[in-house]
Each structure stands twice: as C-alpha cells, then as structure tokens.
C-alpha atoms as a PDB file:
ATOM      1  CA  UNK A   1       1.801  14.954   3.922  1.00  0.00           C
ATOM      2  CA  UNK A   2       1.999  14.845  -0.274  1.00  0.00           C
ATOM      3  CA  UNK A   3       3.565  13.727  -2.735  1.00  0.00           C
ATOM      4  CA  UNK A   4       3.738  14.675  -6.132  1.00  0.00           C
ATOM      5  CA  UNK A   5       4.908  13.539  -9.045  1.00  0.00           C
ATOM      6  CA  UNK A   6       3.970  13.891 -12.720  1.00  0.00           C
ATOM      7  CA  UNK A   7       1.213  16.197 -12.183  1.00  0.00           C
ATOM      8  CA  UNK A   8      -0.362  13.573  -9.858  1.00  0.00           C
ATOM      9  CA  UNK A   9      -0.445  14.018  -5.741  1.00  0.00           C
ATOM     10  CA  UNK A  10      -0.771  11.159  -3.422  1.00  0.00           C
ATOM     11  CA  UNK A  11      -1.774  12.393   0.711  1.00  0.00           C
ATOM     12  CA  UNK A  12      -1.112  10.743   3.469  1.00  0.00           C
ATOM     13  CA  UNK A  13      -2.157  11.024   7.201  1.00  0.00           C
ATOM     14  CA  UNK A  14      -0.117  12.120  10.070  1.00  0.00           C
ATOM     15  CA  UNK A  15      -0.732  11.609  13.951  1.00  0.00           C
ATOM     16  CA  UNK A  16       0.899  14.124  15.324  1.00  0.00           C
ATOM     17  CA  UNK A  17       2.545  12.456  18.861  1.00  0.00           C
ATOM     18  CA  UNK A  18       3.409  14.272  21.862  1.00  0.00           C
ATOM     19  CA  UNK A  19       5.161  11.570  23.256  1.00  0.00           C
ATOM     20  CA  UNK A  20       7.770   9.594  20.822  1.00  0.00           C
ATOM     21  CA  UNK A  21       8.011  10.076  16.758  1.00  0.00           C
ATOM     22  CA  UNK A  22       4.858  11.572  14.432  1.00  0.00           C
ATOM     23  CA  UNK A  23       3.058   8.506  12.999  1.00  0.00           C
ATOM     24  CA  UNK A  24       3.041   8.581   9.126  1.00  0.00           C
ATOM     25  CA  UNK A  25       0.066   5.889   8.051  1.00  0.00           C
ATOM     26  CA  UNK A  26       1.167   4.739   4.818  1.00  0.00           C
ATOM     27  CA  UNK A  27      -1.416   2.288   2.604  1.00  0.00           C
ATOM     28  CA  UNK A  28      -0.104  -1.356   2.806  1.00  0.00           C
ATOM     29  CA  UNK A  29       0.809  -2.863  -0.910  1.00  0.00           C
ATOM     30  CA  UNK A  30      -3.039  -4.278  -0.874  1.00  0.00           C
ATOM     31  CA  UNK A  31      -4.585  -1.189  -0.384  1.00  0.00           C
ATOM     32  CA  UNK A  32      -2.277   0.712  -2.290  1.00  0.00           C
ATOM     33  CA  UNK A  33      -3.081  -1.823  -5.331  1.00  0.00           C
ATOM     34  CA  UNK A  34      -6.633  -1.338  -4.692  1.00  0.00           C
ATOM     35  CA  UNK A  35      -7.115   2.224  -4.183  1.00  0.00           C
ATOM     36  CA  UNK A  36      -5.802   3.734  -7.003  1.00  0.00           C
ATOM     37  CA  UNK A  37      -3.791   3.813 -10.113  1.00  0.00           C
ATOM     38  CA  UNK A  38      -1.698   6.562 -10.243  1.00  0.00           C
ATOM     39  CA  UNK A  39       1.669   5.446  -8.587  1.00  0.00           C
ATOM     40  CA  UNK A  40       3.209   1.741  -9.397  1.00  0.00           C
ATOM     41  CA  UNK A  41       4.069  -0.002  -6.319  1.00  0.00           C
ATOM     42  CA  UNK A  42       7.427   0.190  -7.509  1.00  0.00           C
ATOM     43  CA  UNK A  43       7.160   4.191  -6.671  1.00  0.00           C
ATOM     44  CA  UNK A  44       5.594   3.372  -3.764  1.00  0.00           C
ATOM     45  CA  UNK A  45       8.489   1.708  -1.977  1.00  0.00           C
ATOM     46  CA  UNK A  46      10.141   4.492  -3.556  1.00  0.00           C
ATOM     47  CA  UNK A  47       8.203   7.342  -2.010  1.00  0.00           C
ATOM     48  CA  UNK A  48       8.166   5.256   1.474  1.00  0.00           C
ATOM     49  CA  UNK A  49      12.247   5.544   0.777  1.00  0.00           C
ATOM     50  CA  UNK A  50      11.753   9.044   0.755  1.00  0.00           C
ATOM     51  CA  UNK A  51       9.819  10.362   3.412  1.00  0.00           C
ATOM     52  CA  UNK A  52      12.073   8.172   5.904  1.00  0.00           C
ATOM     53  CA  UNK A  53      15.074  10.317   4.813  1.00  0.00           C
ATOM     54  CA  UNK A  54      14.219  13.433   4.323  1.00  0.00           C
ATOM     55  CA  UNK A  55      15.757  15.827   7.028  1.00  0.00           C
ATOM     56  CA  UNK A  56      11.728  16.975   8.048  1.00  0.00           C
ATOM     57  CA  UNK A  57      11.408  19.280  11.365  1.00  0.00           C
ATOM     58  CA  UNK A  58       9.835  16.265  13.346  1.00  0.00           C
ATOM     59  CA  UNK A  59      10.753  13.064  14.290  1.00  0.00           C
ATOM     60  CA  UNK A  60       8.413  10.715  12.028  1.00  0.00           C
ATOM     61  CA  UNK A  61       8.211   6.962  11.454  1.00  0.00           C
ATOM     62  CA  UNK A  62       6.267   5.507   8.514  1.00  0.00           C
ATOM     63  CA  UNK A  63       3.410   2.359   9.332  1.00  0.00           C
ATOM     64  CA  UNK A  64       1.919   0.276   7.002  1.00  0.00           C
ATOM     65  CA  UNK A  65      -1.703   0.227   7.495  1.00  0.00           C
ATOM     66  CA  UNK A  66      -5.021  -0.499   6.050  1.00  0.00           C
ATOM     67  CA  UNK A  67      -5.429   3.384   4.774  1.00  0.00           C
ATOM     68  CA  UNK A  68      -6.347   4.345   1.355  1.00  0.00           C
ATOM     69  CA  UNK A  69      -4.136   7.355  -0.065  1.00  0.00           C
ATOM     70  CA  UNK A  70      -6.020  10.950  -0.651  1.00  0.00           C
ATOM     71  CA  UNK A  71      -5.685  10.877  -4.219  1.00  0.00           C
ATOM     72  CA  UNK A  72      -8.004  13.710  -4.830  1.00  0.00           C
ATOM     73  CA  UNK A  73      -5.192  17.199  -5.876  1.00  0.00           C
ATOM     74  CA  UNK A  74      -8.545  18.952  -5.026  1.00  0.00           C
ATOM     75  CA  UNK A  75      -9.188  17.713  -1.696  1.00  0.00           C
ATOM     76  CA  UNK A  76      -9.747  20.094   1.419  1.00  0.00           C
ATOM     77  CA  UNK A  77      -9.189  19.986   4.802  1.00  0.00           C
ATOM     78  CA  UNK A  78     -11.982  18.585   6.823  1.00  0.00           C
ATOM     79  CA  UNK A  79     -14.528  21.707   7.657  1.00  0.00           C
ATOM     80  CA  UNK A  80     -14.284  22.121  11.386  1.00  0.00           C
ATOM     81  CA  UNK A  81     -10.799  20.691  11.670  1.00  0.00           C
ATOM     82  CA  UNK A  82      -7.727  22.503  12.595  1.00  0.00           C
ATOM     83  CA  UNK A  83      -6.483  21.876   9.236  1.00  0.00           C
ATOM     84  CA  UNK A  84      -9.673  23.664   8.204  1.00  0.00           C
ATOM     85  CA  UNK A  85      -8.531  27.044  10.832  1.00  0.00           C
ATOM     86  CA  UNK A  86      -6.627  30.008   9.115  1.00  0.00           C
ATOM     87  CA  UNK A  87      -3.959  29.798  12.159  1.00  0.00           C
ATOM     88  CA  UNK A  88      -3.105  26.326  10.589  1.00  0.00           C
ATOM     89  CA  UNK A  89      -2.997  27.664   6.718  1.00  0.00           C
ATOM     90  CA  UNK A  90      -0.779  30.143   8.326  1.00  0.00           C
ATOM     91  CA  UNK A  91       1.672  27.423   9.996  1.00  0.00           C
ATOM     92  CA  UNK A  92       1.227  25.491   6.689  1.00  0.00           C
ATOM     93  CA  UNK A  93       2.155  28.300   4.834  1.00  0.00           C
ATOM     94  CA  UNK A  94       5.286  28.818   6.532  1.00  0.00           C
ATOM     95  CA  UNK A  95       6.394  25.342   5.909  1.00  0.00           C
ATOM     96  CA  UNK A  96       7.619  24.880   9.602  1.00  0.00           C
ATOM     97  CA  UNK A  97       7.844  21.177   9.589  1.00  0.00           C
ATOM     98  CA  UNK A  98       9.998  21.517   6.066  1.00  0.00           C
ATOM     99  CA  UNK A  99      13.546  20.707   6.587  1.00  0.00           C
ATOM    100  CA  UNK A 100      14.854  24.458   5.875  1.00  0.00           C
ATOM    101  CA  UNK A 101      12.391  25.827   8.071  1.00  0.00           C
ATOM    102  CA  UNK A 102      15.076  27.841  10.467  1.00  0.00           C
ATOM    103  CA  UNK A 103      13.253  26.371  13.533  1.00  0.00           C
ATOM    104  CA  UNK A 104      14.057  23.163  15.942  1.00  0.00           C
ATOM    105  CA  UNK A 105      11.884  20.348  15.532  1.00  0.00           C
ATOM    106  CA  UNK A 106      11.032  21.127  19.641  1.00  0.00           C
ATOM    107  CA  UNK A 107      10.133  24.323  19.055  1.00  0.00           C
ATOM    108  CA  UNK A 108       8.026  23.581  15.643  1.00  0.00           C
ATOM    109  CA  UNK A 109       6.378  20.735  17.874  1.00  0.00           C
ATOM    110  CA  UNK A 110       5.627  23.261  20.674  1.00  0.00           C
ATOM    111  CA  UNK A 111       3.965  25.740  18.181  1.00  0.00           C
ATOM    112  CA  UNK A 112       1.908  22.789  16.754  1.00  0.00           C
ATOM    113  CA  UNK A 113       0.633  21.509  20.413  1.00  0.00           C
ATOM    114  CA  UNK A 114      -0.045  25.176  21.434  1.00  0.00           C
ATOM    115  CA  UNK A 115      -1.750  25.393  17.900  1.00  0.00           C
ATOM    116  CA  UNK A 116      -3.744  22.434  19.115  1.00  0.00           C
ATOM    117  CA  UNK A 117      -4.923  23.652  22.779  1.00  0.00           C
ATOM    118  CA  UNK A 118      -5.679  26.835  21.802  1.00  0.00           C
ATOM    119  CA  UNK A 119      -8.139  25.362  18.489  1.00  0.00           C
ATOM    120  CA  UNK A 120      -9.986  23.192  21.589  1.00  0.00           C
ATOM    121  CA  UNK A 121     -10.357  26.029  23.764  1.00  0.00           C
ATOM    122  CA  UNK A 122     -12.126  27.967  21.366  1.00  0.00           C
ATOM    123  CA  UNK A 123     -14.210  25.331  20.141  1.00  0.00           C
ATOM    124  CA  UNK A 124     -17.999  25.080  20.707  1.00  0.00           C
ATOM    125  CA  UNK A 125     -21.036  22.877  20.356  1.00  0.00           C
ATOM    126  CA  UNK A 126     -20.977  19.282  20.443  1.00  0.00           C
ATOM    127  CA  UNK A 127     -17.466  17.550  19.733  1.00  0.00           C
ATOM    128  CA  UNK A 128     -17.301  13.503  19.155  1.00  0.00           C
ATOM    129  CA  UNK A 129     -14.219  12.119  18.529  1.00  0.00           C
ATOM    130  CA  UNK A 130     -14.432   8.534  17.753  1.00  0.00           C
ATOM    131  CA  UNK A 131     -11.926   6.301  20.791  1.00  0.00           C
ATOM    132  CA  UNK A 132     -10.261   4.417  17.289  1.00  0.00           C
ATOM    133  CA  UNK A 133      -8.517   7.409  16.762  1.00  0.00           C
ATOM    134  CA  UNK A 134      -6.995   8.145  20.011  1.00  0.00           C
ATOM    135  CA  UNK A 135      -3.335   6.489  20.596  1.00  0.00           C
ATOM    136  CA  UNK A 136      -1.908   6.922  23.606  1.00  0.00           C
ATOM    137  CA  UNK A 137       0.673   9.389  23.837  1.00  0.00           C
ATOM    138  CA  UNK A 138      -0.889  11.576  20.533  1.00  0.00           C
ATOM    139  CA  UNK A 139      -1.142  15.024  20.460  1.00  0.00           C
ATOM    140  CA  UNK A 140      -5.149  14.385  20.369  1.00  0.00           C
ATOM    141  CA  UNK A 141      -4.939  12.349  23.492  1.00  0.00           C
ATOM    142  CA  UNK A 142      -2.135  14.482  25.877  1.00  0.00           C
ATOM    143  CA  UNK A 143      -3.364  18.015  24.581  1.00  0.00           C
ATOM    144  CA  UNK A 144      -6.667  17.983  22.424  1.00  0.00           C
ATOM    145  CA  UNK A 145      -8.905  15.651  25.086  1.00  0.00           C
ATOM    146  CA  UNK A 146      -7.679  17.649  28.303  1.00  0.00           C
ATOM    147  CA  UNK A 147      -7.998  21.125  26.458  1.00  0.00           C
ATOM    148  CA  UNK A 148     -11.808  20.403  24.894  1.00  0.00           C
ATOM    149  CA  UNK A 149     -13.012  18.315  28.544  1.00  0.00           C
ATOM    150  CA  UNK A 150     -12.107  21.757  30.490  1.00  0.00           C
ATOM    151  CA  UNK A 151     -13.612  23.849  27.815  1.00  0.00           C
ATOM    152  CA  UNK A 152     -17.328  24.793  28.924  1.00  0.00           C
ATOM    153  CA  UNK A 153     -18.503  25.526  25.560  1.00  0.00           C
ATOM    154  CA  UNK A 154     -18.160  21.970  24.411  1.00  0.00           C
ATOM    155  CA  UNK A 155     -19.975  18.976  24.926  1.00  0.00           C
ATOM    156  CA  UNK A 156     -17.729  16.007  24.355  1.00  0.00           C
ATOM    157  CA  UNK A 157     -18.227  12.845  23.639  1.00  0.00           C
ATOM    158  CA  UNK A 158     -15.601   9.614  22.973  1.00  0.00           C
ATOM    159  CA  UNK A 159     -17.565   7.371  20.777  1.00  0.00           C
END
C-alpha cells in the first residue's frame, strides 16, 4: 500500500489473510520518528485516519508495529516474489482492491488466493520462507505453504 503526498511516497506492508481482515503493518511513532523524515507524525496519524476509512475492496485493519516505512518512490518488488510476476502487475494494474473496482471484496480475495496457488505451483528450486512471517490464518500459511509442499519442483524449507 502507498501513500503519497507532496511528491513524496511512504509504503507499507500488507498480509494478505485468508481467514479474518488483511493486516496493514503500520511503523509505530518510534520507528516512524526514526526512519525517516518525510511525513510529520502529525500526517502520520493522519494517513493511519485514512487508510481505516477508505471504502478499499478488502477487509483491512491497521497494527502498529516495529516496521520501518518503504520510503524509497523507486523501490521494486522483491525479484522472485509474486509482486515481482507479470500476473500480479496485471491485478495491480487493474486496481482490484481500489474501492471503484466493480468487483466484491470475495471475489477480489478469491482472484488474489488463486493468484497465490497458482505462483507456488509454478515455482521451482529451493524456497525458504522464514516461520516469523507465517500468521496463522494468512494467505501464506492456508494457500502458499500447502500449494509449494505439494509442488515437486520445490524444495521447501521453514526457517
């Protein structure tokens, strides 16, 4: 998720959840403080306001944690992630999590988990997702993890 304002873009991270509401990490006021200088923390309670109202195609709550802000308006997706996959760009592109996106937010979260299996299916080589990441009740942990353990080509590992 970004925000922009004045030429400058702030990122944030979302879990997507297949169980209960998409987890927005937001950078507590100490981190925020610390990790850049861009956005007062005036704005910050401000853009916090914001992304808890806004009519998005997913059900999303907003948690304070110790995460820094992608601050970089260059910054990529992660080479090898599904962010990083042209089938995402494409989903991106079409802005189906936006609120005028003409879709449900069940059907825009059933394109996004099929999105999911079908990136793990096709993946190959060795795959190592670290067990910090993995909430219970994710997307990563209901579809990813089943889709990538039955998936011969891979070679998993939770470390």
């Amino acid at each position: 998720m970004k925000y922009m304002n004045g030429g400058h873009s702030a990122s944030f991270e979302i879990i997507p959840m297949f169980q209960g509401k998409d987890i927005l990490l937001f950078p507590d006021t100490q981190i925020w403080a610390k990790s850049q200088n861009v956005f007062s923390n005036q704005e910050r309670m401000e853009i916090i306001f914001l992304l808890e109202r806004i009519a998005w195609k997913r059900d999303m709550r907003v948690v304070e944690a110790n995460v820094a802000p992608e601050i970089d308006p260059n910054a990529a997706p992660v080479k090898g992630s599904l962010e990083s996959t042209p089938g995402y760009q494409e989903m991106a592109a079409k802005s189906l999590f936006d609120p005028q996106s003409p879709l449900s937010k069940s059907e825009v979260k059933e394109i996004y988990c099929i999105l999911e299996k079908r990136f793990a299916e096709g993946a190959s080589g060795a795959v190592a997702i670290p067990k910090n990441v993995i909430l219970s009740g994710s997307v990563l942990s209901e579809v990813s993890i089943p889709a990538l353990k039955k998936n011969r080509n891979v070679r998993l590992s939770l470390v």
